[in-house]
C-alpha atoms as a PDB file:
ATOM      1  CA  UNK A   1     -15.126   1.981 -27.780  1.00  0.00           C
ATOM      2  CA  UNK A   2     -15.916  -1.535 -27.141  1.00  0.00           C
ATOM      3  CA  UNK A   3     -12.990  -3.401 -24.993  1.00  0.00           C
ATOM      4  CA  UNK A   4     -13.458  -6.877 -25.541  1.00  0.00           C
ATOM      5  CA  UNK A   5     -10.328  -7.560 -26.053  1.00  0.00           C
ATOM      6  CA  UNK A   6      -8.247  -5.987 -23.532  1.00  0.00           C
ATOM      7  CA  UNK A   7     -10.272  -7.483 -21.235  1.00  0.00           C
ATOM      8  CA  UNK A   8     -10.721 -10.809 -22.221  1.00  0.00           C
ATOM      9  CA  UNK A   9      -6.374 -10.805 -22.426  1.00  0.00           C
ATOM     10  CA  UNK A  10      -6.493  -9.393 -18.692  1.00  0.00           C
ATOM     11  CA  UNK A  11      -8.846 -12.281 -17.570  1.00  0.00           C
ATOM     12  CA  UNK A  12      -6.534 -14.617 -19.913  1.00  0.00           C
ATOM     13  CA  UNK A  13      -3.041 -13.204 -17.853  1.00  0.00           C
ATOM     14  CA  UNK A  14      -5.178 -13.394 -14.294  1.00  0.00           C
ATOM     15  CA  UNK A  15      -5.770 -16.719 -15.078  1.00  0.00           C
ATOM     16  CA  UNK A  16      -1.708 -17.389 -15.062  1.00  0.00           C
ATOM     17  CA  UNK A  17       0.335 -14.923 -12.894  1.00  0.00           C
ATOM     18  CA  UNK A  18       0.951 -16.335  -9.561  1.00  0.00           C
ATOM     19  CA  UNK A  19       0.754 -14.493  -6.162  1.00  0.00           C
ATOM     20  CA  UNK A  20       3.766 -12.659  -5.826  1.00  0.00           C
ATOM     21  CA  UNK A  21       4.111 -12.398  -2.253  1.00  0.00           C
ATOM     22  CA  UNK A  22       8.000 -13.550  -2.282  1.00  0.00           C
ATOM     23  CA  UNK A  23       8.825  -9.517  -1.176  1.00  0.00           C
ATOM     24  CA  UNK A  24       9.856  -7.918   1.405  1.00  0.00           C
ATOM     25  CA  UNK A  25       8.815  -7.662   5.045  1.00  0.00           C
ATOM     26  CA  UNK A  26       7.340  -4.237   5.313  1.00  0.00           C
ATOM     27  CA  UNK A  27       6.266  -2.304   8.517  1.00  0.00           C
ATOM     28  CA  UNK A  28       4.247  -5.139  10.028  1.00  0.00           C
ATOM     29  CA  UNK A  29       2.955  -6.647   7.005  1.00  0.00           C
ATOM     30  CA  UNK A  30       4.572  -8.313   3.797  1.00  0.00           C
ATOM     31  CA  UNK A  31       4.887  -6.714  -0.275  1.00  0.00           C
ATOM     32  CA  UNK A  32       6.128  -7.129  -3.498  1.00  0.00           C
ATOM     33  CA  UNK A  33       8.594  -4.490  -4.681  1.00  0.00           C
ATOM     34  CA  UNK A  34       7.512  -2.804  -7.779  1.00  0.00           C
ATOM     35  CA  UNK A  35      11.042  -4.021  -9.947  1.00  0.00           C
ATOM     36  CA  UNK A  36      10.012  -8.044  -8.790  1.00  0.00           C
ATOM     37  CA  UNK A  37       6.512  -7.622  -9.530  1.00  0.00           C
ATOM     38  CA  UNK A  38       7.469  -5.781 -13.247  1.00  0.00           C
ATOM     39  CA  UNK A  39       9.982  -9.167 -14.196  1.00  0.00           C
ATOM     40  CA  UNK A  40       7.619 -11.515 -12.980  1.00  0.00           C
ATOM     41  CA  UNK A  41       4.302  -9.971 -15.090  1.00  0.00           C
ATOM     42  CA  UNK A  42       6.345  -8.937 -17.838  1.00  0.00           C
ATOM     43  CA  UNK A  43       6.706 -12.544 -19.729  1.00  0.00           C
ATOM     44  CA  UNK A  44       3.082 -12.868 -19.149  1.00  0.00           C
ATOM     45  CA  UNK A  45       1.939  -9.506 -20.304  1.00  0.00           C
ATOM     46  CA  UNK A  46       3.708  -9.772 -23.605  1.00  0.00           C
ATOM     47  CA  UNK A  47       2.115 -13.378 -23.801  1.00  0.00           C
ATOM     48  CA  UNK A  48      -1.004 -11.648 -24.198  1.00  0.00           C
ATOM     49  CA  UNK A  49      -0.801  -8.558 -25.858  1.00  0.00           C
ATOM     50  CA  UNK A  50      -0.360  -6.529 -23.197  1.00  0.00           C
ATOM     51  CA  UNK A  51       1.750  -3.572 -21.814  1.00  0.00           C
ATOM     52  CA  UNK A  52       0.983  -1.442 -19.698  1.00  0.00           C
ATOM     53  CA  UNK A  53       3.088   2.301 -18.803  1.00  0.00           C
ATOM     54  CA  UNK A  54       2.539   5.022 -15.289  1.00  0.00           C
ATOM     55  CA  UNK A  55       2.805   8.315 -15.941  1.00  0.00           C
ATOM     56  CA  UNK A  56       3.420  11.112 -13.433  1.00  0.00           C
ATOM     57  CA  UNK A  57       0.858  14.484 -14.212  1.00  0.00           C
ATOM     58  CA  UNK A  58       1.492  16.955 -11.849  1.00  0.00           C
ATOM     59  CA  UNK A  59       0.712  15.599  -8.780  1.00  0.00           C
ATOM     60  CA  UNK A  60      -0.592  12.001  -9.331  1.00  0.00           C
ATOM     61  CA  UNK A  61       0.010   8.922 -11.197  1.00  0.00           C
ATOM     62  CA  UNK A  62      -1.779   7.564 -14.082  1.00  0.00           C
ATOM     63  CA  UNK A  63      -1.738   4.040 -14.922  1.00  0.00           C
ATOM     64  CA  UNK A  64      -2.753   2.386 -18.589  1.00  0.00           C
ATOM     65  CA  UNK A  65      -2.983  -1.108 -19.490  1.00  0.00           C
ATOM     66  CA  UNK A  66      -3.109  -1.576 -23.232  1.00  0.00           C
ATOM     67  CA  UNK A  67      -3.956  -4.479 -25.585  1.00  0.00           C
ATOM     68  CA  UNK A  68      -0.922  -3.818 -28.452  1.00  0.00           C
ATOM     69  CA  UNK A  69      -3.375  -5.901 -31.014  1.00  0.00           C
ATOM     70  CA  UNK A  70      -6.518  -3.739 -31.111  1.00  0.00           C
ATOM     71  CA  UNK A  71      -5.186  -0.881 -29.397  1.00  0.00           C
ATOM     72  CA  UNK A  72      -7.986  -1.109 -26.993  1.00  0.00           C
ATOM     73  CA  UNK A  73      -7.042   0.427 -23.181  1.00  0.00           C
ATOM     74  CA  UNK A  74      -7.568   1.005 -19.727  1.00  0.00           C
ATOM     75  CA  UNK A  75      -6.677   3.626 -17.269  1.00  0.00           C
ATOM     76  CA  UNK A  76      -6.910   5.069 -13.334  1.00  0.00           C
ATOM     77  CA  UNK A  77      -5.727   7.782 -12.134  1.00  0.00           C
ATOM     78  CA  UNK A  78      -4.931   8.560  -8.579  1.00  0.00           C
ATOM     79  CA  UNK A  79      -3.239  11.645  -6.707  1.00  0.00           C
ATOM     80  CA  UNK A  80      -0.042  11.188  -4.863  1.00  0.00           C
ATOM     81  CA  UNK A  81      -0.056  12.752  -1.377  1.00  0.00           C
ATOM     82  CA  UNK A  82       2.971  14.826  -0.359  1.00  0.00           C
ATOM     83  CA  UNK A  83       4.670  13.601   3.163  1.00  0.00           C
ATOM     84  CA  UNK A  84       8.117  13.785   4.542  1.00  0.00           C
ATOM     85  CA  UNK A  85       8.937  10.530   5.200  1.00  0.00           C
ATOM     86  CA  UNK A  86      11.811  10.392   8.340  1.00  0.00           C
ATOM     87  CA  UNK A  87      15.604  10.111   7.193  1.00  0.00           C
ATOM     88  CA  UNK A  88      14.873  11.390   3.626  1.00  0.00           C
ATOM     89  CA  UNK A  89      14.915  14.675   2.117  1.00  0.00           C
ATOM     90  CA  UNK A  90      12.114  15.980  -0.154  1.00  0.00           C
ATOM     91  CA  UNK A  91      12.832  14.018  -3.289  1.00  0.00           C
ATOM     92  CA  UNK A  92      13.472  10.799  -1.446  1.00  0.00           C
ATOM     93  CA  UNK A  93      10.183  10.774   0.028  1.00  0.00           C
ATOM     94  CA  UNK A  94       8.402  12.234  -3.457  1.00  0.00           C
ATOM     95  CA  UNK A  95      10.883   8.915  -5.080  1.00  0.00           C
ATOM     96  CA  UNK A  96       9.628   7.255  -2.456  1.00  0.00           C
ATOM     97  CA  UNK A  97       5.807   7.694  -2.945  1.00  0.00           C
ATOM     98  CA  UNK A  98       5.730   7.351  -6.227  1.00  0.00           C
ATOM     99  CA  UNK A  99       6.990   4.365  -6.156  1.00  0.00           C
ATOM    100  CA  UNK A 100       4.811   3.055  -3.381  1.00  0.00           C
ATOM    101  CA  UNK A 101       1.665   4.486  -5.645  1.00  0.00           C
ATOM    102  CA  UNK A 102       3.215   2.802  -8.953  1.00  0.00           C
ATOM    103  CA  UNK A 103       3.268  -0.689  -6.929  1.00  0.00           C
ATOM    104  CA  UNK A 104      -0.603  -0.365  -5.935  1.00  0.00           C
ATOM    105  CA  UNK A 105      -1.958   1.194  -8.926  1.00  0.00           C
ATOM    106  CA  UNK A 106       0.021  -1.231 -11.170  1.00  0.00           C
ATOM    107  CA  UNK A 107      -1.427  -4.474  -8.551  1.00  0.00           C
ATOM    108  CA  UNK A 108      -4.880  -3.115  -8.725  1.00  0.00           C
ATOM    109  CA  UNK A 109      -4.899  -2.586 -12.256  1.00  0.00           C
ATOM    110  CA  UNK A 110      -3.889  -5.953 -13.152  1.00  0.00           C
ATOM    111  CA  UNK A 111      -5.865  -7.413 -10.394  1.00  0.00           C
ATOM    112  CA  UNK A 112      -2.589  -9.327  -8.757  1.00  0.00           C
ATOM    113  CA  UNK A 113      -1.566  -9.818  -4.903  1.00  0.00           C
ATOM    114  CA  UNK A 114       1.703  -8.196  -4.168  1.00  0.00           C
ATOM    115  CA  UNK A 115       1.080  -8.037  -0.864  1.00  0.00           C
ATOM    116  CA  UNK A 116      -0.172  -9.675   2.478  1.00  0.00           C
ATOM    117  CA  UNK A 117      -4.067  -8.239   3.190  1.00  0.00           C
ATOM    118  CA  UNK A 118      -3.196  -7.168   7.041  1.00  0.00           C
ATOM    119  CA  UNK A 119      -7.000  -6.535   7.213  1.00  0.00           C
ATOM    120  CA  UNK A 120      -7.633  -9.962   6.232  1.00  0.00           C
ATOM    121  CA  UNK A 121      -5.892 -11.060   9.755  1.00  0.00           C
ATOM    122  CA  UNK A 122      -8.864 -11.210  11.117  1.00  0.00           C
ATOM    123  CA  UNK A 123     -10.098 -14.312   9.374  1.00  0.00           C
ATOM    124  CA  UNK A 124      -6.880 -16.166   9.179  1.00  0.00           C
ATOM    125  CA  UNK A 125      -4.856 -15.768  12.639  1.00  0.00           C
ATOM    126  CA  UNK A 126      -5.767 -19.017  14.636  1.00  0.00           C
ATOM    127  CA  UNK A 127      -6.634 -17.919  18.665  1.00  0.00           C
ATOM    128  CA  UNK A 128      -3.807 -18.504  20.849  1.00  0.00           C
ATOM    129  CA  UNK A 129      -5.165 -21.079  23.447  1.00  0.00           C
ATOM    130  CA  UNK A 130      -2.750 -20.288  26.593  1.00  0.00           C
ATOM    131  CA  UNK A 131      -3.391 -16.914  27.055  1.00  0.00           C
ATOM    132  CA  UNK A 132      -6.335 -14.248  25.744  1.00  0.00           C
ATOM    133  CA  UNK A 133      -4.665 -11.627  23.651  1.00  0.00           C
ATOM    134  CA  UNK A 134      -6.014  -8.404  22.723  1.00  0.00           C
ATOM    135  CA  UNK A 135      -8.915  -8.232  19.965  1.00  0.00           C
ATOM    136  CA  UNK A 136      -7.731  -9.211  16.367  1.00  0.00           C
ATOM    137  CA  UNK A 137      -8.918  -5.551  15.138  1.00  0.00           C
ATOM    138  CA  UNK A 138      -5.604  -4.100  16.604  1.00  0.00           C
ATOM    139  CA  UNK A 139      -3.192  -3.113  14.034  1.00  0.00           C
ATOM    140  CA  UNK A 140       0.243  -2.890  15.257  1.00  0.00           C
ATOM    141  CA  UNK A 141       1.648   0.805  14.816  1.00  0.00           C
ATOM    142  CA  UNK A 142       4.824   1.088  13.204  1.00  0.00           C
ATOM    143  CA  UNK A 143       6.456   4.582  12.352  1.00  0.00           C
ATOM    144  CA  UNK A 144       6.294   5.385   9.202  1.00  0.00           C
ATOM    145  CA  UNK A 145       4.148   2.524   8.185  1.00  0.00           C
ATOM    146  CA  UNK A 146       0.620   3.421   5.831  1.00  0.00           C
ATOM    147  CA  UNK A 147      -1.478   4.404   8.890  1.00  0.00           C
ATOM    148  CA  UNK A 148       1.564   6.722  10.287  1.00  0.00           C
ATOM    149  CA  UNK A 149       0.455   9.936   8.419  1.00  0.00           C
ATOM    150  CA  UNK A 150      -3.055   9.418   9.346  1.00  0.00           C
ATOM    151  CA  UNK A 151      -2.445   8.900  13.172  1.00  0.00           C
ATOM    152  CA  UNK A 152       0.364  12.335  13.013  1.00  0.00           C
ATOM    153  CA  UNK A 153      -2.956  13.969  11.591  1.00  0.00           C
ATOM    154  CA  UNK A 154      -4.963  13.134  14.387  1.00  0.00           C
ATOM    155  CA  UNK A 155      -2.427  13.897  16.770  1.00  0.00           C
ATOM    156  CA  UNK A 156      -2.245  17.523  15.451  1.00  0.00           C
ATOM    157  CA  UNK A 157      -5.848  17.845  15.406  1.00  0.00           C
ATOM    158  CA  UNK A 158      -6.016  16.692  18.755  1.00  0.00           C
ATOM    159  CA  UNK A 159      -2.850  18.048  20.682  1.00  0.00           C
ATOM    160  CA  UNK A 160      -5.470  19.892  22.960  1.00  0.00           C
ATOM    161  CA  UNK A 161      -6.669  16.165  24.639  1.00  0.00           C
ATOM    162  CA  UNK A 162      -2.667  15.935  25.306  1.00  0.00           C
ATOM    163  CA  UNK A 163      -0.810  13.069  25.235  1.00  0.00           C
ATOM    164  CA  UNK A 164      -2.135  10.239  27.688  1.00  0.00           C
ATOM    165  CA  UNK A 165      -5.567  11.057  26.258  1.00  0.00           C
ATOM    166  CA  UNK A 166      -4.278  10.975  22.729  1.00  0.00           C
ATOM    167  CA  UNK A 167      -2.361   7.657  22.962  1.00  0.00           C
ATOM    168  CA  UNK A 168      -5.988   5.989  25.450  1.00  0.00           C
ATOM    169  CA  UNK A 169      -7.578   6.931  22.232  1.00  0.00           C
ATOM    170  CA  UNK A 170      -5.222   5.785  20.034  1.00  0.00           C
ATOM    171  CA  UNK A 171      -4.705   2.079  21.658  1.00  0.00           C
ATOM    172  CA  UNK A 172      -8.833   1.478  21.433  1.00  0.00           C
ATOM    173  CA  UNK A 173      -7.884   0.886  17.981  1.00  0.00           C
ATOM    174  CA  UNK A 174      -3.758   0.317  17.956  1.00  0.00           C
ATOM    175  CA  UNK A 175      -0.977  -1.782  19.368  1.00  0.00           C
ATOM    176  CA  UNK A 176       1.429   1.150  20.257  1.00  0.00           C
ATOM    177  CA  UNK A 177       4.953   0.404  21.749  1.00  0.00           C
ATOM    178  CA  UNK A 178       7.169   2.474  23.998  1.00  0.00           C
ATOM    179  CA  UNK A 179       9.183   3.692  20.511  1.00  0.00           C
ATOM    180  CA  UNK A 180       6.001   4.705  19.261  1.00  0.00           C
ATOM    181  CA  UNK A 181       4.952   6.663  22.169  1.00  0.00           C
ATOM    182  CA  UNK A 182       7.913   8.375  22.211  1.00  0.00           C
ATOM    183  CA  UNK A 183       8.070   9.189  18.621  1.00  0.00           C
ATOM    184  CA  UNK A 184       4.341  10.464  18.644  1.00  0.00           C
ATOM    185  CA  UNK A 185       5.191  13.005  21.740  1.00  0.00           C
ATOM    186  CA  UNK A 186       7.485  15.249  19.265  1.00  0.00           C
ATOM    187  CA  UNK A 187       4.315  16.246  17.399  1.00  0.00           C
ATOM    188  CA  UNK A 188       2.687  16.382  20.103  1.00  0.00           C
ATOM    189  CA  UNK A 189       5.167  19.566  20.937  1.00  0.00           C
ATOM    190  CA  UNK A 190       5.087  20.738  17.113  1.00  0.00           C
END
């Protein structure tokens, strides 16, 4: 099926939605939640002739953008890891992640910016000129933050190294603070 249409209505609505990033400080970076981002694009969707709905299947989300003139449509689907998030019990962190894949899927579907690029830091953070600081590649590590699960999976793969080792390794890459540390040694003892 030829999708002329849906597309030339997304490029249309691209043209007019603003960048949304009027959110919420996150762990070290800055986002959209999902209910601003749904009454901002809303108006605009409906302007042109398009809705869109995210539907859970087992374990992941699917996402379809539809033009409601010539039924034309769009979809992506993408799995939603399970992780215990700290402070919540096992539906507030499934809630949780759903959510946090709804926002994404939803932004990258529509092509919008609902939140900041911390990658992007790199080109944009002007040098400090009274004192060298450490290489721009460093991201700060936060708990619970969207490196956290990958750096408790290298810390479980890794527990042999031990801990100084570990967190050497870990700071070629990250900013870690004394929480962190601290927070990192309880796997460490898992």
């Amino acid at each position: 099926m030829e999708k002329k249409n849906i597309y030339k209505a997304l490029a249309d609505f691209q043209q007019e939605v603003p960048v949304l990033l009027k959110g919420t400080d996150g762990y070290g970076y800055k986002y959209v939640q999902l209910e601003h981002i749904i009454t901002q694009i809303n108006p605009l969707l409906k302007k042109h002739n398009l809705g869109f709905t995210q539907l859970i299947e087992g374990e992941g989300l699917t996402t379809i953008l539809f033009h409601t003139k010539s039924g034309e449509s769009v979809q992506s689907a993408s799995s939603i890891p399970h992780c215990d998030m700290k402070g919540m019990n096992a539906y507030q962190s499934a809630g949780a992640g759903i959510t946090y894949y709804r926002r994404y899927a939803l932004s990258s579907m529509l092509g919008i910016i609902a939140d900041s690029d911390t990658d992007a830091k790199v080109y944009t953070k002007k040098p400090k000129k009274s004192a060298p600081e450490k290489p721009a590649e460093h991201w700060v590590l936060d708990i619970g933050d969207e490196k956290w699960d990958g750096i408790l999976g290298y810390i479980a793969q890794n527990k042999n190294l031990g801990m100084p080792k570990i967190v050497e390794n870990l700071e070629a890459r990250y900013k870690i603070n004394a929480v962190v540390k601290k927070e990192m040694t309880k796997y460490i003892s898992l």
